[in-house]
C-alpha atoms as a PDB file:
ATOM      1  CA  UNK A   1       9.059   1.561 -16.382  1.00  0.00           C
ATOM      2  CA  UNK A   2       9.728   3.133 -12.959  1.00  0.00           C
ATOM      3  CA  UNK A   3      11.841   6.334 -13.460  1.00  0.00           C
ATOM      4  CA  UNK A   4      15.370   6.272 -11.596  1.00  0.00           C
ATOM      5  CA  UNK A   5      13.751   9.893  -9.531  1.00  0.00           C
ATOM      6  CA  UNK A   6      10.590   7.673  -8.432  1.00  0.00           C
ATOM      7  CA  UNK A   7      12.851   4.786  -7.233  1.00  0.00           C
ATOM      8  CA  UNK A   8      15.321   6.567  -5.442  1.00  0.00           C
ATOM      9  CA  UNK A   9      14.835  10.093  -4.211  1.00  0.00           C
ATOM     10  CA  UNK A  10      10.734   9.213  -3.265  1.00  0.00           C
ATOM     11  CA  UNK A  11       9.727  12.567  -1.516  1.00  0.00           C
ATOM     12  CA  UNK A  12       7.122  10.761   0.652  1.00  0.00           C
ATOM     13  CA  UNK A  13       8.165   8.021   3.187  1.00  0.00           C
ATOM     14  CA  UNK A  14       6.319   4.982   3.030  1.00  0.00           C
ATOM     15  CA  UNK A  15       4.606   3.970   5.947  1.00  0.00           C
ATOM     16  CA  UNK A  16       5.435  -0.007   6.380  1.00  0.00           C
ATOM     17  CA  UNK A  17       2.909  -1.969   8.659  1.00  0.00           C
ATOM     18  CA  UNK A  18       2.996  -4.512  11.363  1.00  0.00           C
ATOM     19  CA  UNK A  19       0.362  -6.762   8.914  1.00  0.00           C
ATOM     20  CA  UNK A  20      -0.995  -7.201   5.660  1.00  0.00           C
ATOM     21  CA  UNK A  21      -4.607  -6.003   4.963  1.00  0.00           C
ATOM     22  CA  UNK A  22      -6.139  -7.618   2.147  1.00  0.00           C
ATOM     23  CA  UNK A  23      -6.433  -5.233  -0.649  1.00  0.00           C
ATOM     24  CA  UNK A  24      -9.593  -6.466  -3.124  1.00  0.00           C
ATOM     25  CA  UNK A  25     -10.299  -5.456  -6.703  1.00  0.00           C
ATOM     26  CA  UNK A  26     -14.491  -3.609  -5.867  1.00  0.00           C
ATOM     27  CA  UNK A  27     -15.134  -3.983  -9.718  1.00  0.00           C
ATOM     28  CA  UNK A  28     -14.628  -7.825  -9.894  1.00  0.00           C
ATOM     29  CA  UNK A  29     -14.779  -8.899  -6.285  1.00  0.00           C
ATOM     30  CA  UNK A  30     -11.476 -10.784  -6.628  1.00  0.00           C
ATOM     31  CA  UNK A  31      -8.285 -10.528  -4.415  1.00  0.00           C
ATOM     32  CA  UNK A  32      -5.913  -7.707  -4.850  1.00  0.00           C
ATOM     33  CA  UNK A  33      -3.217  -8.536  -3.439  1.00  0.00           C
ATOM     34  CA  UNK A  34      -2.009  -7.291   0.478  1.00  0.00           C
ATOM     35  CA  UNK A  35      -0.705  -3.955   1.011  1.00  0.00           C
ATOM     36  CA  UNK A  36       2.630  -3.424   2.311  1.00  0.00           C
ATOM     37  CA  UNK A  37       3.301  -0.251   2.979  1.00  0.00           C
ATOM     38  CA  UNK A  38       1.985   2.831   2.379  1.00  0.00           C
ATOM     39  CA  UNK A  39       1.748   7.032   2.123  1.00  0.00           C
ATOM     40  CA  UNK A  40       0.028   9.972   0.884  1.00  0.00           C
ATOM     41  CA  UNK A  41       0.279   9.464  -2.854  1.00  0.00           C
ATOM     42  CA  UNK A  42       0.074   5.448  -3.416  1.00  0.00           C
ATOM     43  CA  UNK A  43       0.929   2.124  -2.031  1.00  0.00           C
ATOM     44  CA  UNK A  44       2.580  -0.913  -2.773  1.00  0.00           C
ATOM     45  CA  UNK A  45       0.693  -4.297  -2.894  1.00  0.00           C
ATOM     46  CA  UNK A  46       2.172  -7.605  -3.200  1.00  0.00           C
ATOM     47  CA  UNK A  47       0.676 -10.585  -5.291  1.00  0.00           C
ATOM     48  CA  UNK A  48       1.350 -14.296  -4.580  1.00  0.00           C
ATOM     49  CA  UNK A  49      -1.680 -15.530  -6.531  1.00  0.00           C
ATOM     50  CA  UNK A  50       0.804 -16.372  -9.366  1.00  0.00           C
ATOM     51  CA  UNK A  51      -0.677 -13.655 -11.881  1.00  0.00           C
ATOM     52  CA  UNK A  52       1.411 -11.717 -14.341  1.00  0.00           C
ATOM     53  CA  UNK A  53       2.632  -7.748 -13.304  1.00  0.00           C
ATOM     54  CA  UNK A  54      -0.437  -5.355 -13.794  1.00  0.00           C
ATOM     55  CA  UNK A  55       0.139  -3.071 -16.817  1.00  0.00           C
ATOM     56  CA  UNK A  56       1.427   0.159 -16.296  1.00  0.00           C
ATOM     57  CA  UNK A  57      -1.213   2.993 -16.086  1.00  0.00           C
ATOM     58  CA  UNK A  58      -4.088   0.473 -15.672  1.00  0.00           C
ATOM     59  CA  UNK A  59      -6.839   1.852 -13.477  1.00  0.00           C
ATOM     60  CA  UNK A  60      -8.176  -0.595 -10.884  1.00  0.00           C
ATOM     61  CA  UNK A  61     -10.909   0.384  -8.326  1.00  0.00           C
ATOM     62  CA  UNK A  62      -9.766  -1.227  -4.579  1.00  0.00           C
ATOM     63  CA  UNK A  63     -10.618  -1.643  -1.505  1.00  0.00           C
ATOM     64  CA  UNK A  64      -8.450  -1.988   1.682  1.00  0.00           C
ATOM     65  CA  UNK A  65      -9.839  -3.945   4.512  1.00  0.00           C
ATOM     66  CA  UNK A  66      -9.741  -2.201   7.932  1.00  0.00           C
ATOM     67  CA  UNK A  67      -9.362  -4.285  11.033  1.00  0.00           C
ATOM     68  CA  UNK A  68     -12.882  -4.416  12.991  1.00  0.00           C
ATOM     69  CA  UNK A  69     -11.146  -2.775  15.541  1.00  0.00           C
ATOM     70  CA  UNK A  70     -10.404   0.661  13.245  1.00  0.00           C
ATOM     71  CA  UNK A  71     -13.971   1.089  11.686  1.00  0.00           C
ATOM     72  CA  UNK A  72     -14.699   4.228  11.608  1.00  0.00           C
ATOM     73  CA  UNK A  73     -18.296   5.247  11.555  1.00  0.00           C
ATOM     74  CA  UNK A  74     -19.015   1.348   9.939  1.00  0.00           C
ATOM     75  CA  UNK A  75     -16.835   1.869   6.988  1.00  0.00           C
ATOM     76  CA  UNK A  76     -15.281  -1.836   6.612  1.00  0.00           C
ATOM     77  CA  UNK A  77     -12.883  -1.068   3.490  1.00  0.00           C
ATOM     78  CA  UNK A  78     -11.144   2.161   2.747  1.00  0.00           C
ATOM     79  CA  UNK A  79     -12.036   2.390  -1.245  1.00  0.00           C
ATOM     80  CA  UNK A  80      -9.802   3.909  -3.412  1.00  0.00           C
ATOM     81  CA  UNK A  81      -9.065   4.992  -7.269  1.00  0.00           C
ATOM     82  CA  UNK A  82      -5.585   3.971  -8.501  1.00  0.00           C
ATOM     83  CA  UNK A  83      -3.479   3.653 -11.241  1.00  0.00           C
ATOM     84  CA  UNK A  84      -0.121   1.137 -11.689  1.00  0.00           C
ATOM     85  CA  UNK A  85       3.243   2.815 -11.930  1.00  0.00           C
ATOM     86  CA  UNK A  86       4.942   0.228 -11.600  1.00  0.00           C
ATOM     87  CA  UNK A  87       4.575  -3.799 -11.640  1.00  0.00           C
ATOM     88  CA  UNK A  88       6.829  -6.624 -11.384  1.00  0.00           C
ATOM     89  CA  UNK A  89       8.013 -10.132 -10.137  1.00  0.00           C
ATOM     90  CA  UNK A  90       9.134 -10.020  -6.756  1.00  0.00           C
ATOM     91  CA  UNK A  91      11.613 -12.229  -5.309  1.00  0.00           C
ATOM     92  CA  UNK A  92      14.976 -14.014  -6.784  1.00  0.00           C
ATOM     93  CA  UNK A  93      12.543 -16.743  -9.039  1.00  0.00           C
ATOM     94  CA  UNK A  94       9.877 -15.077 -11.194  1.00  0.00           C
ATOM     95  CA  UNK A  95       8.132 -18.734 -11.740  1.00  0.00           C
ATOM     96  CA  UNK A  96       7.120 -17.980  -7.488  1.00  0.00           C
ATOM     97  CA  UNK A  97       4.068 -16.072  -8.902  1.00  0.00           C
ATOM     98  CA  UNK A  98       4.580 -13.074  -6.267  1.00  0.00           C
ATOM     99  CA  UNK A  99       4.080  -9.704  -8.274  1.00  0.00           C
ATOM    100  CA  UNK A 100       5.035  -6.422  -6.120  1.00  0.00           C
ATOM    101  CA  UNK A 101       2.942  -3.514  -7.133  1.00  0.00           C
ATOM    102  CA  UNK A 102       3.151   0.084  -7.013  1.00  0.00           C
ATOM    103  CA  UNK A 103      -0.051   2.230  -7.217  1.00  0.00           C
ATOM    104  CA  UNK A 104      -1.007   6.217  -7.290  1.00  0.00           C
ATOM    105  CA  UNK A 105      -3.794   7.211  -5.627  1.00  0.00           C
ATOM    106  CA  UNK A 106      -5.904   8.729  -8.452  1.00  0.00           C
ATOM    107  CA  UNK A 107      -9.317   9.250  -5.782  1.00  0.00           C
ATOM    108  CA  UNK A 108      -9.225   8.264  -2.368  1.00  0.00           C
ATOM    109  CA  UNK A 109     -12.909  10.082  -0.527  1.00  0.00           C
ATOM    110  CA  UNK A 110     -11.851  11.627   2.821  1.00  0.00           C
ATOM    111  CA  UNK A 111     -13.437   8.774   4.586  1.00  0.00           C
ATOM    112  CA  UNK A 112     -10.916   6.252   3.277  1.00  0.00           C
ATOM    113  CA  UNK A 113      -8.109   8.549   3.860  1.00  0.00           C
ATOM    114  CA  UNK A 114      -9.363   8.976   7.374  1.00  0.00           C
ATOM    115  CA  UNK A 115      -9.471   5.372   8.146  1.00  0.00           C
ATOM    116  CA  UNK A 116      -6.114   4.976   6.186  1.00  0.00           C
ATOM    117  CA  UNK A 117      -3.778   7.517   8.477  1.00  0.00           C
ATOM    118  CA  UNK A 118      -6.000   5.764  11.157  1.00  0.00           C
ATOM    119  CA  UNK A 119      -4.442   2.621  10.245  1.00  0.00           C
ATOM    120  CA  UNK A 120      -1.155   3.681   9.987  1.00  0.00           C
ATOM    121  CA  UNK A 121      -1.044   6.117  13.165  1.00  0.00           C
ATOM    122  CA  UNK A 122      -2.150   2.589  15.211  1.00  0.00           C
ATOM    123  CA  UNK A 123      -0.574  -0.224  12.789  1.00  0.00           C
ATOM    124  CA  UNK A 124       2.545   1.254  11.801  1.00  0.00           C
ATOM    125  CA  UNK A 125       5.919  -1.014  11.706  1.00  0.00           C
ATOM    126  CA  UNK A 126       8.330   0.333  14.343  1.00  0.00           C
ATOM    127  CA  UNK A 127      12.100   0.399  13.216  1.00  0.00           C
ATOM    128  CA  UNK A 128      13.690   0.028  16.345  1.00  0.00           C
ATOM    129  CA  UNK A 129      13.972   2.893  18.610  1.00  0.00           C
ATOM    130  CA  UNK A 130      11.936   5.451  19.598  1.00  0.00           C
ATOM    131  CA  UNK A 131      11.518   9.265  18.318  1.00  0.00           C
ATOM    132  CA  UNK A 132      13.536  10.563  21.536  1.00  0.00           C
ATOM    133  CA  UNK A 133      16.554   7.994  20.353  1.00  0.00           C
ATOM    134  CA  UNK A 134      16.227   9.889  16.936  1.00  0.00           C
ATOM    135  CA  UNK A 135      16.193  13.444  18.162  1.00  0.00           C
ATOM    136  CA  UNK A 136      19.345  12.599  20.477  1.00  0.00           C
ATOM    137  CA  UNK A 137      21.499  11.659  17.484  1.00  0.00           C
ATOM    138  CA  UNK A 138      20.949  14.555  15.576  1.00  0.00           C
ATOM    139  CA  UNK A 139      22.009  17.055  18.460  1.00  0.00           C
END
């Protein structure tokens, strides 16, 4: 179970993009999930293939599909170690089959983390505003 320090004083801001790559599992071949949002230490990955929440500390090998237009040097999937922290039914009806999933980064090669801030530096969900707007309200 997710600790109450882990779910609400996270020392890392997530990084929430403007679409969903498609997260696959390397070792079976099979579908993920989509990642959400993102940061240094993990991710979170949503389900809607109607499985049942991952168990926590399970170890799953992924890869992250990068948009043709991010390659870097060829590399078509960011790969990545990482284990489940967390796993649950998402939504107000748990018979929807989505499962939200939180994941630590247990190995993640310099490549993938390359392409990864790559991602987020050019895919990253704006809030509204700009950083100008933000420094302005704090003077």
């Amino acid at each position: 179970m997710e600790s109450t320090h882990n779910r609400n004083h996270r020392h890392l801001a997530r990084r929430e993009l403007y679409f969903y790559p498609e997260v696959t599992d390397t070792d079976t071949g099979l579908p993920f999930g989509r990642l959400i949002d993102m940061h240094e230490e993990g991710l979170l990955v949503m389900r809607d293939d109607g499985a049942a929440p991952l168990p926590l500390g399970s170890i799953y090998h992924i890869g992250i599909r990068v948009p043709k237009a991010l390659e870097l040097d060829g590399l078509k999937d960011a790969k990545a170690t990482v284990q489940v922290r967390w796993s649950r039914p998402f939504g107000p009806r748990a018979e929807d089959g989505m499962v939200s999933i939180g994941a630590q980064f247990v190995e993640l090669p310099q490549t993938s983390r390359t392409a990864l801030r790559l991602l987020i530096d050019r895919c990253e969900l704006s809030h509204g505003g700009n950083d100008d707007d933000d420094e302005a309200n704090q003077s």
